[in-house]
PDB file of N, CA and C in Angstrom:
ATOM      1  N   UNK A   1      94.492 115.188 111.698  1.00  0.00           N
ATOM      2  CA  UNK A   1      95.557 115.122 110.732  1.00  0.00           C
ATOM      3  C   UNK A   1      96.028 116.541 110.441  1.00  0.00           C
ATOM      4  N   UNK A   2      97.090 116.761 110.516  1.00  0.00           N
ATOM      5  CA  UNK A   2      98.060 118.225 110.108  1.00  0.00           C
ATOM      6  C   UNK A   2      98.578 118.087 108.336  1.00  0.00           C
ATOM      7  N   UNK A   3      98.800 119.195 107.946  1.00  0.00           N
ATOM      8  CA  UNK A   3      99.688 119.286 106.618  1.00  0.00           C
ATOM      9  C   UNK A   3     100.955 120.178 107.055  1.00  0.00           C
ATOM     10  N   UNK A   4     102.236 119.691 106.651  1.00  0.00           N
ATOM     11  CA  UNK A   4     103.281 120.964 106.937  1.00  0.00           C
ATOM     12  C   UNK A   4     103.877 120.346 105.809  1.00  0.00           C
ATOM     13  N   UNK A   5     103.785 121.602 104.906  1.00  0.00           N
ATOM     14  CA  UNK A   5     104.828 121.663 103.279  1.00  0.00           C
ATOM     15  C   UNK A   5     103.876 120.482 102.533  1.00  0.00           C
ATOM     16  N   UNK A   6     102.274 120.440 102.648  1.00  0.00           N
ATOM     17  CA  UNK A   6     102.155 119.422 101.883  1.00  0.00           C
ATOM     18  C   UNK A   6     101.982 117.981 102.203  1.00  0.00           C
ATOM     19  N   UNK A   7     102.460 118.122 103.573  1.00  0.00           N
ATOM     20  CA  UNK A   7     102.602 116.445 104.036  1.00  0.00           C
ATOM     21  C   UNK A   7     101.515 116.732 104.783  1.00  0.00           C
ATOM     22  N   UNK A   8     100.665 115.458 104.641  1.00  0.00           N
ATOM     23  CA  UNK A   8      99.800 115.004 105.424  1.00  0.00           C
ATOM     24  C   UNK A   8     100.084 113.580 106.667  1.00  0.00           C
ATOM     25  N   UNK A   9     100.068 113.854 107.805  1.00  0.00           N
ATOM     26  CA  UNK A   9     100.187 112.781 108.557  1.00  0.00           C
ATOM     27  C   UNK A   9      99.385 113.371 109.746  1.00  0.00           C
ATOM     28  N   UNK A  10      99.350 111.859 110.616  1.00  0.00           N
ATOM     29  CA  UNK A  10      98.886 111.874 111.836  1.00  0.00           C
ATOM     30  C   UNK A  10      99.704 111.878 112.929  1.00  0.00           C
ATOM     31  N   UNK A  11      99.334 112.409 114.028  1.00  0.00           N
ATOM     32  CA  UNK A  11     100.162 112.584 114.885  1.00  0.00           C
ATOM     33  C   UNK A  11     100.136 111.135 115.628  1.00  0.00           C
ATOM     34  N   UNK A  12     101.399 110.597 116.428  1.00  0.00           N
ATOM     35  CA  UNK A  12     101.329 109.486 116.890  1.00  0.00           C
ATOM     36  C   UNK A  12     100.915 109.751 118.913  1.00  0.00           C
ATOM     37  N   UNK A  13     101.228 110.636 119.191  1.00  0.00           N
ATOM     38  CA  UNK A  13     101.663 111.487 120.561  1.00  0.00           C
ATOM     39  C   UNK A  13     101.184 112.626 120.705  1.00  0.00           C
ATOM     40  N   UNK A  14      99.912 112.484 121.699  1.00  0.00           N
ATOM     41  CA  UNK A  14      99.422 114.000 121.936  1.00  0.00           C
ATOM     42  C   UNK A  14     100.377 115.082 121.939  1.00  0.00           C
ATOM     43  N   UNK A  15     100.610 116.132 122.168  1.00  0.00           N
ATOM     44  CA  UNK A  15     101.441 117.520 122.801  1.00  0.00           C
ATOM     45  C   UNK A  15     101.561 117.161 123.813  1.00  0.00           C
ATOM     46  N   UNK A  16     100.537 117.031 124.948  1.00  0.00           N
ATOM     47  CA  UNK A  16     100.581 116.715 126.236  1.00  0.00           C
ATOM     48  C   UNK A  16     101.526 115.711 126.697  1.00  0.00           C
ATOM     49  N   UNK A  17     101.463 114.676 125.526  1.00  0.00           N
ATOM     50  CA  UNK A  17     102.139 113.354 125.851  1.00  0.00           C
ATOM     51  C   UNK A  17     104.321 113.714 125.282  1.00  0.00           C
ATOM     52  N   UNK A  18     103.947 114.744 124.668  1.00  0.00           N
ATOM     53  CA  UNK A  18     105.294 115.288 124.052  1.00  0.00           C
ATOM     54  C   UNK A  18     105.975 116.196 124.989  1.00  0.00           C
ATOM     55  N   UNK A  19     105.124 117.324 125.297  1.00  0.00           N
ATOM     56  CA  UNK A  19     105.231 118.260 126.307  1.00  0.00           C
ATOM     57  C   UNK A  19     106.151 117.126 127.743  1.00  0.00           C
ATOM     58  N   UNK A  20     105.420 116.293 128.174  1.00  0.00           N
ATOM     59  CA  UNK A  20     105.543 115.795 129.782  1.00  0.00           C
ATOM     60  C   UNK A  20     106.647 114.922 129.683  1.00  0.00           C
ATOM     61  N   UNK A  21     107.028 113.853 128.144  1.00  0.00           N
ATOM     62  CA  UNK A  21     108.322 113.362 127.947  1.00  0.00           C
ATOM     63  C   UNK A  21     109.441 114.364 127.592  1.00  0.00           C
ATOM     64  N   UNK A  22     109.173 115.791 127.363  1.00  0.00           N
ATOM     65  CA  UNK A  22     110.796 116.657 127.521  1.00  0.00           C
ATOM     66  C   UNK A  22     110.611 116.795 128.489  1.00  0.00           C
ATOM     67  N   UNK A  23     109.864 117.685 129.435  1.00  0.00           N
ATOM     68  CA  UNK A  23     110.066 118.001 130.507  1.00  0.00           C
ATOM     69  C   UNK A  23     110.679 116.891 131.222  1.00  0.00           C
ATOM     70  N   UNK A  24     110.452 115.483 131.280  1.00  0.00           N
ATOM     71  CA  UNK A  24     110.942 114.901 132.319  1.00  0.00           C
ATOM     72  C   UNK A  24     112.385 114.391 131.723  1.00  0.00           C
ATOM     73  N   UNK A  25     112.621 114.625 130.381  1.00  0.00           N
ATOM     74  CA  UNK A  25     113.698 114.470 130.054  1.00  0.00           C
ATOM     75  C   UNK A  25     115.072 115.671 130.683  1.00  0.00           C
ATOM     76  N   UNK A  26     113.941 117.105 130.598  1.00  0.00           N
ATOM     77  CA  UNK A  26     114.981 118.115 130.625  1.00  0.00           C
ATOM     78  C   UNK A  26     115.410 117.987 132.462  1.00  0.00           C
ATOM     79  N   UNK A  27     114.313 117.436 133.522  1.00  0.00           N
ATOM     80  CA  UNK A  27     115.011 117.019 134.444  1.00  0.00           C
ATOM     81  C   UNK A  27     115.277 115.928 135.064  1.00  0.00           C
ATOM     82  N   UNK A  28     115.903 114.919 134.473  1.00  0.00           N
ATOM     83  CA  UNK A  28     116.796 114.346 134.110  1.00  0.00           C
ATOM     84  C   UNK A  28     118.092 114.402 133.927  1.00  0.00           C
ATOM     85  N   UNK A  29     118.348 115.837 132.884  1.00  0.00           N
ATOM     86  CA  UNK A  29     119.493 116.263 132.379  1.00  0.00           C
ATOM     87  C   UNK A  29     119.801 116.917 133.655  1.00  0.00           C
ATOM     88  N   UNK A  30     118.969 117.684 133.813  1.00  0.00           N
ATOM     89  CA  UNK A  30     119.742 118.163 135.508  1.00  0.00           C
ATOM     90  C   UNK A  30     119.616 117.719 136.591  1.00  0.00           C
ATOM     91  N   UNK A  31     119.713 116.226 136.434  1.00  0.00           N
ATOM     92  CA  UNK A  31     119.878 116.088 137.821  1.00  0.00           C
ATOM     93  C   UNK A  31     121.282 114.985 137.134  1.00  0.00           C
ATOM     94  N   UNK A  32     121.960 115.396 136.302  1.00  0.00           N
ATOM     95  CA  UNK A  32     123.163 114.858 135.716  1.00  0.00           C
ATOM     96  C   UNK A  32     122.952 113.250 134.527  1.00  0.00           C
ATOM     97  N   UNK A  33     122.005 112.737 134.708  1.00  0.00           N
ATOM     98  CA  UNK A  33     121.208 111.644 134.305  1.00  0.00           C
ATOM     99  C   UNK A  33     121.397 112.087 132.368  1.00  0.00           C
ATOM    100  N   UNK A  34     122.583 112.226 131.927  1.00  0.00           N
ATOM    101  CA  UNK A  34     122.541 112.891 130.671  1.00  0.00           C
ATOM    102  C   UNK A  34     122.323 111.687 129.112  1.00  0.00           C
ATOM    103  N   UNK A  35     122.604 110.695 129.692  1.00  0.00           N
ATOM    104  CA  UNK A  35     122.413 109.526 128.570  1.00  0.00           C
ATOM    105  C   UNK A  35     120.689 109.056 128.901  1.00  0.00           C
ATOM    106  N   UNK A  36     119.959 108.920 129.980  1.00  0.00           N
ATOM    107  CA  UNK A  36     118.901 108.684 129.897  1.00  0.00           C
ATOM    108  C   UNK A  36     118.028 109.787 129.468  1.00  0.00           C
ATOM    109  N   UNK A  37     118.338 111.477 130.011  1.00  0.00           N
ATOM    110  CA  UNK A  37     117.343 112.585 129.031  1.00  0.00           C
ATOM    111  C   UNK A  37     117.738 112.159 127.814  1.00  0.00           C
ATOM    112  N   UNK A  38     118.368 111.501 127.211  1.00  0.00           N
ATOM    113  CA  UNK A  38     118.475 112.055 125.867  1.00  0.00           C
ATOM    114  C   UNK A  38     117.782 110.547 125.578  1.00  0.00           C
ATOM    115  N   UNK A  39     117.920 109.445 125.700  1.00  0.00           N
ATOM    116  CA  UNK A  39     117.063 108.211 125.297  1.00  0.00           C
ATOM    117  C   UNK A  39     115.518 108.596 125.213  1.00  0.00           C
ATOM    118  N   UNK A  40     115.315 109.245 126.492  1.00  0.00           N
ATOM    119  CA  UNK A  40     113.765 109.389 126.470  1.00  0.00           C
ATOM    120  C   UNK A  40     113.718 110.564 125.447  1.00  0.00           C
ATOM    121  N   UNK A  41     114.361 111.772 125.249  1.00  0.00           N
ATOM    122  CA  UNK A  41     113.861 112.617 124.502  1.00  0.00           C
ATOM    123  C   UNK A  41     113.900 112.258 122.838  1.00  0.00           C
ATOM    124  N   UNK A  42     114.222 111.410 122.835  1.00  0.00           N
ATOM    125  CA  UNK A  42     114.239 110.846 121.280  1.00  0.00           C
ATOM    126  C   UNK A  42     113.114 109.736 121.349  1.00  0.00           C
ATOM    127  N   UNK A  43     112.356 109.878 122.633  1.00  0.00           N
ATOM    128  CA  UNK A  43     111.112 108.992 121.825  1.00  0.00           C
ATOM    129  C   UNK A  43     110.017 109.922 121.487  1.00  0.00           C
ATOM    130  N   UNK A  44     110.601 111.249 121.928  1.00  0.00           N
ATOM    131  CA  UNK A  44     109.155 111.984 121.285  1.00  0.00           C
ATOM    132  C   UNK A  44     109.070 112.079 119.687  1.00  0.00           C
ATOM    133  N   UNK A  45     108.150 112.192 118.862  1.00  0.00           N
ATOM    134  CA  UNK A  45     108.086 111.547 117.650  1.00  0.00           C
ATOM    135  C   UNK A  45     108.712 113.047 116.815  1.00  0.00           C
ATOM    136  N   UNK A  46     109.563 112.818 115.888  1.00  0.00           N
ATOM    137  CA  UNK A  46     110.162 113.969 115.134  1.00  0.00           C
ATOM    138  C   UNK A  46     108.824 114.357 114.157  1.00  0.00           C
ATOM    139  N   UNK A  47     108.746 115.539 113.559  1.00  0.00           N
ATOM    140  CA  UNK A  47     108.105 115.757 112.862  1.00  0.00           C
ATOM    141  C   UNK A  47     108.366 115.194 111.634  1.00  0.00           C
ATOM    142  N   UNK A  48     107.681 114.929 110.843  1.00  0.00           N
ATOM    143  CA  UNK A  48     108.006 114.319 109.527  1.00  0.00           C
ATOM    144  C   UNK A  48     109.011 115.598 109.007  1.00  0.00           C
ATOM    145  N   UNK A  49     108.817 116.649 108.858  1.00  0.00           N
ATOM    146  CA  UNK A  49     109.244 117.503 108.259  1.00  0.00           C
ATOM    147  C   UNK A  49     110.642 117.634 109.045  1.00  0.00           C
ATOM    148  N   UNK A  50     111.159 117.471 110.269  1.00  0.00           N
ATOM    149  CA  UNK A  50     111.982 117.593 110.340  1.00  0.00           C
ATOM    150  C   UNK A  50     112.987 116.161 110.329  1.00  0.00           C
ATOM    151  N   UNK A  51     112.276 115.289 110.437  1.00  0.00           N
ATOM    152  CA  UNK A  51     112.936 114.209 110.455  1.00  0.00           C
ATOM    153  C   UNK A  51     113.839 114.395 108.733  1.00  0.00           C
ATOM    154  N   UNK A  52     112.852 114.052 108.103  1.00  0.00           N
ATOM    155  CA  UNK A  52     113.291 114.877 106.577  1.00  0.00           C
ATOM    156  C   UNK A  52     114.421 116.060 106.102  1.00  0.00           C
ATOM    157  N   UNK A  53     114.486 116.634 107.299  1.00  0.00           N
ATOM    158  CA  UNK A  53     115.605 117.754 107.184  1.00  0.00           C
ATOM    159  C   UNK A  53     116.573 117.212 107.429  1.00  0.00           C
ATOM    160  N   UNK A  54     116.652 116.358 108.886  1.00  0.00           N
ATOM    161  CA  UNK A  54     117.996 115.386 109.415  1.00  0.00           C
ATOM    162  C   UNK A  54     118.201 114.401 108.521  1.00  0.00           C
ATOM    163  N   UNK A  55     117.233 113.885 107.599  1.00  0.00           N
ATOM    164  CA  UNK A  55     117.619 112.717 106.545  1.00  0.00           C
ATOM    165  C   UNK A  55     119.154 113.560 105.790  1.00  0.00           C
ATOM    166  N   UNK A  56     118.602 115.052 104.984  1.00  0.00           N
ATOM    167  CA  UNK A  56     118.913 115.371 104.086  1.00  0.00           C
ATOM    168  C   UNK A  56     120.250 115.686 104.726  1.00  0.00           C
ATOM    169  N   UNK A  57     120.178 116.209 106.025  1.00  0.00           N
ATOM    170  CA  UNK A  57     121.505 116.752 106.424  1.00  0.00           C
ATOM    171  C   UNK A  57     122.833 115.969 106.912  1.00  0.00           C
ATOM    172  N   UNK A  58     121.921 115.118 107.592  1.00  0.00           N
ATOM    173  CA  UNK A  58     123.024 113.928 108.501  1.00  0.00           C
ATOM    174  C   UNK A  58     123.267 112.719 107.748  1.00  0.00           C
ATOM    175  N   UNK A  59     121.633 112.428 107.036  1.00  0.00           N
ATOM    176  CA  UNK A  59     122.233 110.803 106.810  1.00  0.00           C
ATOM    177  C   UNK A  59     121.158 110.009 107.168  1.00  0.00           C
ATOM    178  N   UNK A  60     120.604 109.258 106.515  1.00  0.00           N
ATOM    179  CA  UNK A  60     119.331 107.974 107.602  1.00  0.00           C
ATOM    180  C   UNK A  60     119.711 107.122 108.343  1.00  0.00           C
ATOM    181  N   UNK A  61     121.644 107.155 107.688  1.00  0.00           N
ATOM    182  CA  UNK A  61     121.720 106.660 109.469  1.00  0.00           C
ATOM    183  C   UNK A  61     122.441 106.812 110.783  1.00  0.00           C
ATOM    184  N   UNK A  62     121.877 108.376 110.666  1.00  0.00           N
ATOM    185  CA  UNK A  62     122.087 109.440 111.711  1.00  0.00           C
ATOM    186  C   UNK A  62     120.567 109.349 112.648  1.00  0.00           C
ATOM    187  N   UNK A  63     119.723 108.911 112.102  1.00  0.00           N
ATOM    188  CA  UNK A  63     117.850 108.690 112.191  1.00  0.00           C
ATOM    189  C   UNK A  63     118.397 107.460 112.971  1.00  0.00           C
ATOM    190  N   UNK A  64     118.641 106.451 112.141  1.00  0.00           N
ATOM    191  CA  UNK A  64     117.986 104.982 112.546  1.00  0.00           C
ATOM    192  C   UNK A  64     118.927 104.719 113.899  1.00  0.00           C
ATOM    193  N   UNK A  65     120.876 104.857 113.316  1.00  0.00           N
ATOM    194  CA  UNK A  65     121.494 104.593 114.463  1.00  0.00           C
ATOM    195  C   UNK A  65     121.304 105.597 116.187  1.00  0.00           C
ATOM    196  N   UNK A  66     120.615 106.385 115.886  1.00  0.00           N
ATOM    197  CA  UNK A  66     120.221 107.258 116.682  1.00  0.00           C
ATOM    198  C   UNK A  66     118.883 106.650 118.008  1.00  0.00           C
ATOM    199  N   UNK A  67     118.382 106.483 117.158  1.00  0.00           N
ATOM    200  CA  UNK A  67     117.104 105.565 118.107  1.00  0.00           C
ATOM    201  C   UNK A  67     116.063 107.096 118.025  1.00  0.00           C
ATOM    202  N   UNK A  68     116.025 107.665 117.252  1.00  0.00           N
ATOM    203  CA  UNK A  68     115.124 108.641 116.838  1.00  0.00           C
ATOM    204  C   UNK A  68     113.301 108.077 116.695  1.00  0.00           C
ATOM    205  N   UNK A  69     112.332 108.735 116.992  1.00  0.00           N
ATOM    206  CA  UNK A  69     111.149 108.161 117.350  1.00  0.00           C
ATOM    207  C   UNK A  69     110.458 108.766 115.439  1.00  0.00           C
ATOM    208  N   UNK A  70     110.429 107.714 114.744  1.00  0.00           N
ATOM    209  CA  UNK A  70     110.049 108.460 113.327  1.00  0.00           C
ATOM    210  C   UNK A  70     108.840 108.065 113.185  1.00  0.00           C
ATOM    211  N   UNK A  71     108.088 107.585 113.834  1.00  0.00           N
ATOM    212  CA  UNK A  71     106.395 107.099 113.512  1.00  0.00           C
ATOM    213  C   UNK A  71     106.022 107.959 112.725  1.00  0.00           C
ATOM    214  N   UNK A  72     105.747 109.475 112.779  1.00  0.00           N
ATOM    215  CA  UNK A  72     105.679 110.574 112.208  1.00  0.00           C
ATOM    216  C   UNK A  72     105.574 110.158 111.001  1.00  0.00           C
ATOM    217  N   UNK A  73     106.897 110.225 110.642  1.00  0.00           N
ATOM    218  CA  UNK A  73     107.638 110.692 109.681  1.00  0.00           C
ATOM    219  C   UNK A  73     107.239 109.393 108.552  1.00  0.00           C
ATOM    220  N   UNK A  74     107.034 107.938 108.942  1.00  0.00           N
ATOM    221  CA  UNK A  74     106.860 106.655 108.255  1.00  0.00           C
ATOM    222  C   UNK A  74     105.408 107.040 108.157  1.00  0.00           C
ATOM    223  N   UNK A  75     104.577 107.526 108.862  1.00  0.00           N
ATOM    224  CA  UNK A  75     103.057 107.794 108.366  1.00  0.00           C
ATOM    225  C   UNK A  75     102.977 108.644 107.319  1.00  0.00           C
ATOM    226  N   UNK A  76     103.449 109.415 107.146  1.00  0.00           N
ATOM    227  CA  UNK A  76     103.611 110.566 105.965  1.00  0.00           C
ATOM    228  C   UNK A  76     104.167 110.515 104.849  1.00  0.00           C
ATOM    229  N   UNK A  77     105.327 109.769 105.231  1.00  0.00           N
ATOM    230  CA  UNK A  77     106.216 109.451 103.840  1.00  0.00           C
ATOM    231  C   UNK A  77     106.197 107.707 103.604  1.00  0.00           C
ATOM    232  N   UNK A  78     105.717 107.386 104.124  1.00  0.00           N
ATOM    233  CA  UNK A  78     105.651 105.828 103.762  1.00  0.00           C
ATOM    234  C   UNK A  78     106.999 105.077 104.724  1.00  0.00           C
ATOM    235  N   UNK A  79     106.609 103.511 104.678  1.00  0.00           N
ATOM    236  CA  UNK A  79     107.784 103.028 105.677  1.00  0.00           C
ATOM    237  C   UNK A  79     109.168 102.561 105.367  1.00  0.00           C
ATOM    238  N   UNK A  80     109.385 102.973 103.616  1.00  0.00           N
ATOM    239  CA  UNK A  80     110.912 103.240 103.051  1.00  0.00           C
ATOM    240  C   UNK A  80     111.431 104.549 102.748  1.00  0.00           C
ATOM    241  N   UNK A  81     110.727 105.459 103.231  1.00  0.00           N
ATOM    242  CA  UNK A  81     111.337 106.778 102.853  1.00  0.00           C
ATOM    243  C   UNK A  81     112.552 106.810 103.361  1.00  0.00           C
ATOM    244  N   UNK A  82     112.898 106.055 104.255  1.00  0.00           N
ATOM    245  CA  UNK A  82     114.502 106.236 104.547  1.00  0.00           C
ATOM    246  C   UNK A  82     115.423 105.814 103.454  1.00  0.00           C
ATOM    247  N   UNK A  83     115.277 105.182 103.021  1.00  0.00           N
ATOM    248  CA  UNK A  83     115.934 104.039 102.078  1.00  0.00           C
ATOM    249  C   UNK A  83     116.234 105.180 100.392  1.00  0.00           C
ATOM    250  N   UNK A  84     115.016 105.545 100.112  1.00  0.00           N
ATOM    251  CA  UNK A  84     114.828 106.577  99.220  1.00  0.00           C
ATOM    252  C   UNK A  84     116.112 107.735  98.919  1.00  0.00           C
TER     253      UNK A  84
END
């Protein structure tokens, strides 16, 4: 379990497992494949903390209509923090 600003959560996705879904996202993107890097790169799980930043900035439903991976973010802040 990590704390950032206070929040306590668990991670859902090793690094390893985060690390190997950009990479295969970022080639993807170059091999022109630009709507599927970006599907897969939104399943890597946002940090709570930043998911939280995009709440405040964009909107939750900039998050939800997005297809954004928030496991994170629902472990830490509970599973209505969007709504909030």
């Amino acid at each position: 379990m990590q704390a950032i600003h206070n929040v306590k959560y668990e991670e859902t996705m090793s690094l390893e497992e985060k690390l190997r879904l950009g990479r295969r996202s970022f080639d993807l993107d170059d091999q022109g494949n630009h709507e599927e890097a970006e599907k897969l790169f939104r399943k890597i799980p946002l940090s709570p903390h930043m998911a939280m930043w995009a709440k405040k900035r964009m909107g939750a439903d900039f998050l939800i209509q997005g297809g954004w991976n928030l496991d994170e973010a629902n472990l830490a802040y509970g599973p209505d923090w969007l709504s909030k």
